[in-house]
C-alpha atoms as a PDB file:
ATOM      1  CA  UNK A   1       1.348  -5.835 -10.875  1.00  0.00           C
ATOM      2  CA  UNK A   2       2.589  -9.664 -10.642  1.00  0.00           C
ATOM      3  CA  UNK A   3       1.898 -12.519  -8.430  1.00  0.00           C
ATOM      4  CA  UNK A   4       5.461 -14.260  -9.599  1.00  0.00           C
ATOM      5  CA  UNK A   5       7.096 -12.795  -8.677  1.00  0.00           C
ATOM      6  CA  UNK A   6       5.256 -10.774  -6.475  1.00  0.00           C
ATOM      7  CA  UNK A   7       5.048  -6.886  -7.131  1.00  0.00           C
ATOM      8  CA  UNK A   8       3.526  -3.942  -6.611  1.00  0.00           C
ATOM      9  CA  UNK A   9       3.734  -0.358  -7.839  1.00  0.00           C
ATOM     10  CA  UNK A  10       2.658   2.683  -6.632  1.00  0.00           C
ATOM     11  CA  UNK A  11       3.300   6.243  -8.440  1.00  0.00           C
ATOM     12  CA  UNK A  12       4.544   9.153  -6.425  1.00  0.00           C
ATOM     13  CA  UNK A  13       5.141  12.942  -7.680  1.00  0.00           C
ATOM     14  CA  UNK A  14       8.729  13.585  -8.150  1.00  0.00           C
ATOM     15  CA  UNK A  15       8.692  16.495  -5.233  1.00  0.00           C
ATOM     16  CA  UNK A  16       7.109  13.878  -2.378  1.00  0.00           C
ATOM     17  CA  UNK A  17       9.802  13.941   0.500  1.00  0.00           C
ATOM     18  CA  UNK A  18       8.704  10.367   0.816  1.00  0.00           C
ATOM     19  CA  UNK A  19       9.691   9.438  -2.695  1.00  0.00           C
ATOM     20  CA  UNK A  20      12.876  10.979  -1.300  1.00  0.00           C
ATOM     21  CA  UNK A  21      12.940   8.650   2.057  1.00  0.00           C
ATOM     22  CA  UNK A  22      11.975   5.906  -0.048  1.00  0.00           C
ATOM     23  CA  UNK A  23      15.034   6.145  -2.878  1.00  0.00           C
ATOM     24  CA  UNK A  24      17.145   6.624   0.234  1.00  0.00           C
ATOM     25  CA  UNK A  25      16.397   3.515   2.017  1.00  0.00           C
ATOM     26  CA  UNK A  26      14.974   1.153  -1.379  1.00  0.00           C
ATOM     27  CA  UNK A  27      11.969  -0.199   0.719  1.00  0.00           C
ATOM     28  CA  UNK A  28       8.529   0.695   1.161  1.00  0.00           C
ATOM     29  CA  UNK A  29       5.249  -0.441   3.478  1.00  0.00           C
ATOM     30  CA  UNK A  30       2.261  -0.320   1.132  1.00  0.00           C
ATOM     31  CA  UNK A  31      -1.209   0.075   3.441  1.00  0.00           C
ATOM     32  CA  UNK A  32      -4.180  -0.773   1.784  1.00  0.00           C
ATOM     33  CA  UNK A  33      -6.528   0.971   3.655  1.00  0.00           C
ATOM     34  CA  UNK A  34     -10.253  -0.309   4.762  1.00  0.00           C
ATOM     35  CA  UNK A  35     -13.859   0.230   3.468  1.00  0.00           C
ATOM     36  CA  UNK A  36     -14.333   2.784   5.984  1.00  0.00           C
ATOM     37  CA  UNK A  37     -11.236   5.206   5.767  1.00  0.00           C
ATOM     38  CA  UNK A  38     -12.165   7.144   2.935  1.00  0.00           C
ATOM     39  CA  UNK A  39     -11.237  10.128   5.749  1.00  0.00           C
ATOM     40  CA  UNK A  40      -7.896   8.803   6.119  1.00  0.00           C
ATOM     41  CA  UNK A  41      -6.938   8.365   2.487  1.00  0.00           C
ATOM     42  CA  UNK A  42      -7.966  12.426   2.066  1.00  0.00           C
ATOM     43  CA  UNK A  43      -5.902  12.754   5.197  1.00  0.00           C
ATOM     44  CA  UNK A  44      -2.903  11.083   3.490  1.00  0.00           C
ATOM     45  CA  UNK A  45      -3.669  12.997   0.179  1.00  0.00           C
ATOM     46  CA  UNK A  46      -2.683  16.285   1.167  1.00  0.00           C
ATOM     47  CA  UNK A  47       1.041  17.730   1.149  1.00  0.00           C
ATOM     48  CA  UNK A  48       0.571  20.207   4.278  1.00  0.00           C
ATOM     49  CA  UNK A  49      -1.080  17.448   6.437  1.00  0.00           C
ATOM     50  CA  UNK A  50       1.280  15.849   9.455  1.00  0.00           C
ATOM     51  CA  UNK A  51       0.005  12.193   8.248  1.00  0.00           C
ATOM     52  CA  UNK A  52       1.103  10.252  10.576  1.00  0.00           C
ATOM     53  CA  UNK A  53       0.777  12.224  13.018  1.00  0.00           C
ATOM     54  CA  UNK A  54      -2.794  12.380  13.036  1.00  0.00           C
ATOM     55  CA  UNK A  55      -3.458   8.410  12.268  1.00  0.00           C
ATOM     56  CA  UNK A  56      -3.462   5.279  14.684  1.00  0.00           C
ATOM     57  CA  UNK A  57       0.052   3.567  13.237  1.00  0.00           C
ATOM     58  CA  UNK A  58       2.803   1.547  14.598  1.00  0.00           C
ATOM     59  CA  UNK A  59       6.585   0.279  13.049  1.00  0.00           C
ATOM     60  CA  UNK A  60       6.086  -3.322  11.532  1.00  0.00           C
ATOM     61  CA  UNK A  61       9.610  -4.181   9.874  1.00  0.00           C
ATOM     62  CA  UNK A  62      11.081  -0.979  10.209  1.00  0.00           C
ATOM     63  CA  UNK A  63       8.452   0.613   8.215  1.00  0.00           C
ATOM     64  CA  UNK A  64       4.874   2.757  10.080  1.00  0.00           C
ATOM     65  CA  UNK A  65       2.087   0.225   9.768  1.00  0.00           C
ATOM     66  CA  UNK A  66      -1.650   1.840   9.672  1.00  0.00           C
ATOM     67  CA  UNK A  67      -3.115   0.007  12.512  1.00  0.00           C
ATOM     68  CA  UNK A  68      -6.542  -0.130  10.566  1.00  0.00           C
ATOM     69  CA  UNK A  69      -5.523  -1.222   7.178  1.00  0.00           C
ATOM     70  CA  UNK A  70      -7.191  -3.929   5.284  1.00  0.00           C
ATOM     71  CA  UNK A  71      -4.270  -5.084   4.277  1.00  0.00           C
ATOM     72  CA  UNK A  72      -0.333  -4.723   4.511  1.00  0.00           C
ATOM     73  CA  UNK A  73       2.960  -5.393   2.098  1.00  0.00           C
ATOM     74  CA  UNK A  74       6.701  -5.074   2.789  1.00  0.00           C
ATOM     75  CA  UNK A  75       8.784  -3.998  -0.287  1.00  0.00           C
ATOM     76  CA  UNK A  76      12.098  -3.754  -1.357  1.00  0.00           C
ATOM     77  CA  UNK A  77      12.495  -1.457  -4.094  1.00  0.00           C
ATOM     78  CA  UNK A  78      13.221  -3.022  -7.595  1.00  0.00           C
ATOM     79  CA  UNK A  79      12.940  -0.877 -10.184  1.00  0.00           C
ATOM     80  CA  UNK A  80      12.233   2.873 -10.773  1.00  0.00           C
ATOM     81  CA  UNK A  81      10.297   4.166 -14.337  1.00  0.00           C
ATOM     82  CA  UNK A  82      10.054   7.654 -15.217  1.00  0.00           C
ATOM     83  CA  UNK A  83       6.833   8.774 -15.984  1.00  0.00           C
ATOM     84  CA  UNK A  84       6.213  12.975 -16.608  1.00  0.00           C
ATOM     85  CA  UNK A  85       5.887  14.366 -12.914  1.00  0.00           C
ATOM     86  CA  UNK A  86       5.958  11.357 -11.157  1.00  0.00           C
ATOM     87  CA  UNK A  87       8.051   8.288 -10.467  1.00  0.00           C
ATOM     88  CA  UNK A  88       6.640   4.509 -10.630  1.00  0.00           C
ATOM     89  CA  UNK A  89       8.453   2.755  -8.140  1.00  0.00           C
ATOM     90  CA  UNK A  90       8.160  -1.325  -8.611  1.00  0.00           C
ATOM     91  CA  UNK A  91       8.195  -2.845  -5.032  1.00  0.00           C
ATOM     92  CA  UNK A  92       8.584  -6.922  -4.657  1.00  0.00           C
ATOM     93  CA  UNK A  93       6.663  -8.035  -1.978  1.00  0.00           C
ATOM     94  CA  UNK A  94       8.776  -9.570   1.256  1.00  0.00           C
ATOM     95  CA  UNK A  95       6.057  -9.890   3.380  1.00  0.00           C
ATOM     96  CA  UNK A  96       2.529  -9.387   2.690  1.00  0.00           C
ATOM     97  CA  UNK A  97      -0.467  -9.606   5.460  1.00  0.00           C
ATOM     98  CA  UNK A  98      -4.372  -8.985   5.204  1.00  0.00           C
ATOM     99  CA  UNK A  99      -6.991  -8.862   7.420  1.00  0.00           C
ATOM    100  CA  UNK A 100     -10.040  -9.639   5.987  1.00  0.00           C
ATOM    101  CA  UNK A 101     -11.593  -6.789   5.732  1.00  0.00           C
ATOM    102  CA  UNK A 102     -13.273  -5.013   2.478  1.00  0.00           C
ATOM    103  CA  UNK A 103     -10.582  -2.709   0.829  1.00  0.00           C
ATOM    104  CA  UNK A 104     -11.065   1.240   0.053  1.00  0.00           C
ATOM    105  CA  UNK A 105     -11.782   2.294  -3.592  1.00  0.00           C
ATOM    106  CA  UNK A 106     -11.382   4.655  -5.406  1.00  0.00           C
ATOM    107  CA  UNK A 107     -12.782   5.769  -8.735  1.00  0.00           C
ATOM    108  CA  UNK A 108     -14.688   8.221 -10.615  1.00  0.00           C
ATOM    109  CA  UNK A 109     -13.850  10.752  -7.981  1.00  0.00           C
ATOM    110  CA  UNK A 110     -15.331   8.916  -5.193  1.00  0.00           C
ATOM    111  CA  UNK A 111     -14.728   6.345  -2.141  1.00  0.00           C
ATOM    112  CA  UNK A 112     -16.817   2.679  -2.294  1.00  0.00           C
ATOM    113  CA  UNK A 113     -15.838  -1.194  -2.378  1.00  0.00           C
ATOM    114  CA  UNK A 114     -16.619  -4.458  -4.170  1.00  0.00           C
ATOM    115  CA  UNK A 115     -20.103  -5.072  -2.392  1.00  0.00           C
ATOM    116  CA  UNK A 116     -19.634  -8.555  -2.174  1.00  0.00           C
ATOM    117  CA  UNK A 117     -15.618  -8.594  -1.004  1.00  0.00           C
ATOM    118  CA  UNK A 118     -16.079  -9.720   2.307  1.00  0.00           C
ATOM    119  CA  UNK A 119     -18.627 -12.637   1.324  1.00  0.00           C
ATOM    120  CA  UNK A 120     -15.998 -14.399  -0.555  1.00  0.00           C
ATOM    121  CA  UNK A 121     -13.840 -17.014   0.882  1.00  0.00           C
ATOM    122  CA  UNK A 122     -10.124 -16.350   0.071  1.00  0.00           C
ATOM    123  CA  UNK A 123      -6.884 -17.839   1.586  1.00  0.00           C
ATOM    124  CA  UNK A 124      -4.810 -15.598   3.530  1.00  0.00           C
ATOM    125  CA  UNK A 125      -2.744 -13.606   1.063  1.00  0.00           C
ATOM    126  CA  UNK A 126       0.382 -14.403   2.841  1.00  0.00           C
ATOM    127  CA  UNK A 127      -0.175 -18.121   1.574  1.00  0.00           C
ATOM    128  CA  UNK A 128      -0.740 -17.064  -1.806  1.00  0.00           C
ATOM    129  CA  UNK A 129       2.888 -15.373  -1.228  1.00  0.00           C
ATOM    130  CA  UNK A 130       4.408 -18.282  -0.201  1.00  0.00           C
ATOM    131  CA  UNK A 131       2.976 -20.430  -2.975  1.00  0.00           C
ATOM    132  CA  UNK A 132       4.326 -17.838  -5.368  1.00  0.00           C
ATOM    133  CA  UNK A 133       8.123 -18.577  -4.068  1.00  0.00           C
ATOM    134  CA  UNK A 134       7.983 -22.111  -4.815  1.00  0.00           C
END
């Protein structure tokens, strides 16, 4: 949403009990989830599903941590905006990590990439972080 400061936002319906967990404590993890984990995002799509209980995860900063995520953000909650069914939370970004690989994408009701992600050479996106706080 903003690289100064840094935010993100992600939408969740107003029943999610982890729209509920997430009011409660005003953080949130944000796992951007690899290329190849188009399995995992349907996994993570459905209500009945025991999530994390079926994925590879660990705590990083108090919050579960996909273990094969592309990329990872810590965020304290800033601001909440109503929007019909669900909730967009705004999260700024304490701590922010990536690892290189190509990110999942969705669109036009199927999974894919940018082709030539990977092939590009970026700083680490913690440094662009950083640079954003000075």
């Amino acid at each position: 949403m903003s690289l100064r400061p840094p935010l993100v936002t992600v939408a969740l319906d107003r029943r999610s009990a982890l729209l509920a967990r997430i009011l409660g404590s005003r953080r949130f993890g944000v796992n951007v989830l690899r290329d190849t984990d188009d399995d995992l995002a349907l996994l993570f799509a459905r209500r009945d599903a025991d999530r994390f209980g079926q994925a590879d995860w660990r705590p990083s900063h108090g919050l579960p941590r996909l273990e094969t995520a592309a990329g990872w953000a810590v965020c304290e909650l800033s601001q909440v905006v109503e929007g019909g069914d669900h909730l967009l939370l705004v999260g700024l970004v304490t701590h922010a990590e990536s690892s290189g690989l190509s990110p999942l994408i969705y669109g036009y009701r199927t999974f894919g990439t940018h082709s030539r992600f990977a092939a590009r050479p970026r700083p680490p996106i913690a440094d662009s972080i950083a640079a954003c706080a000075r």
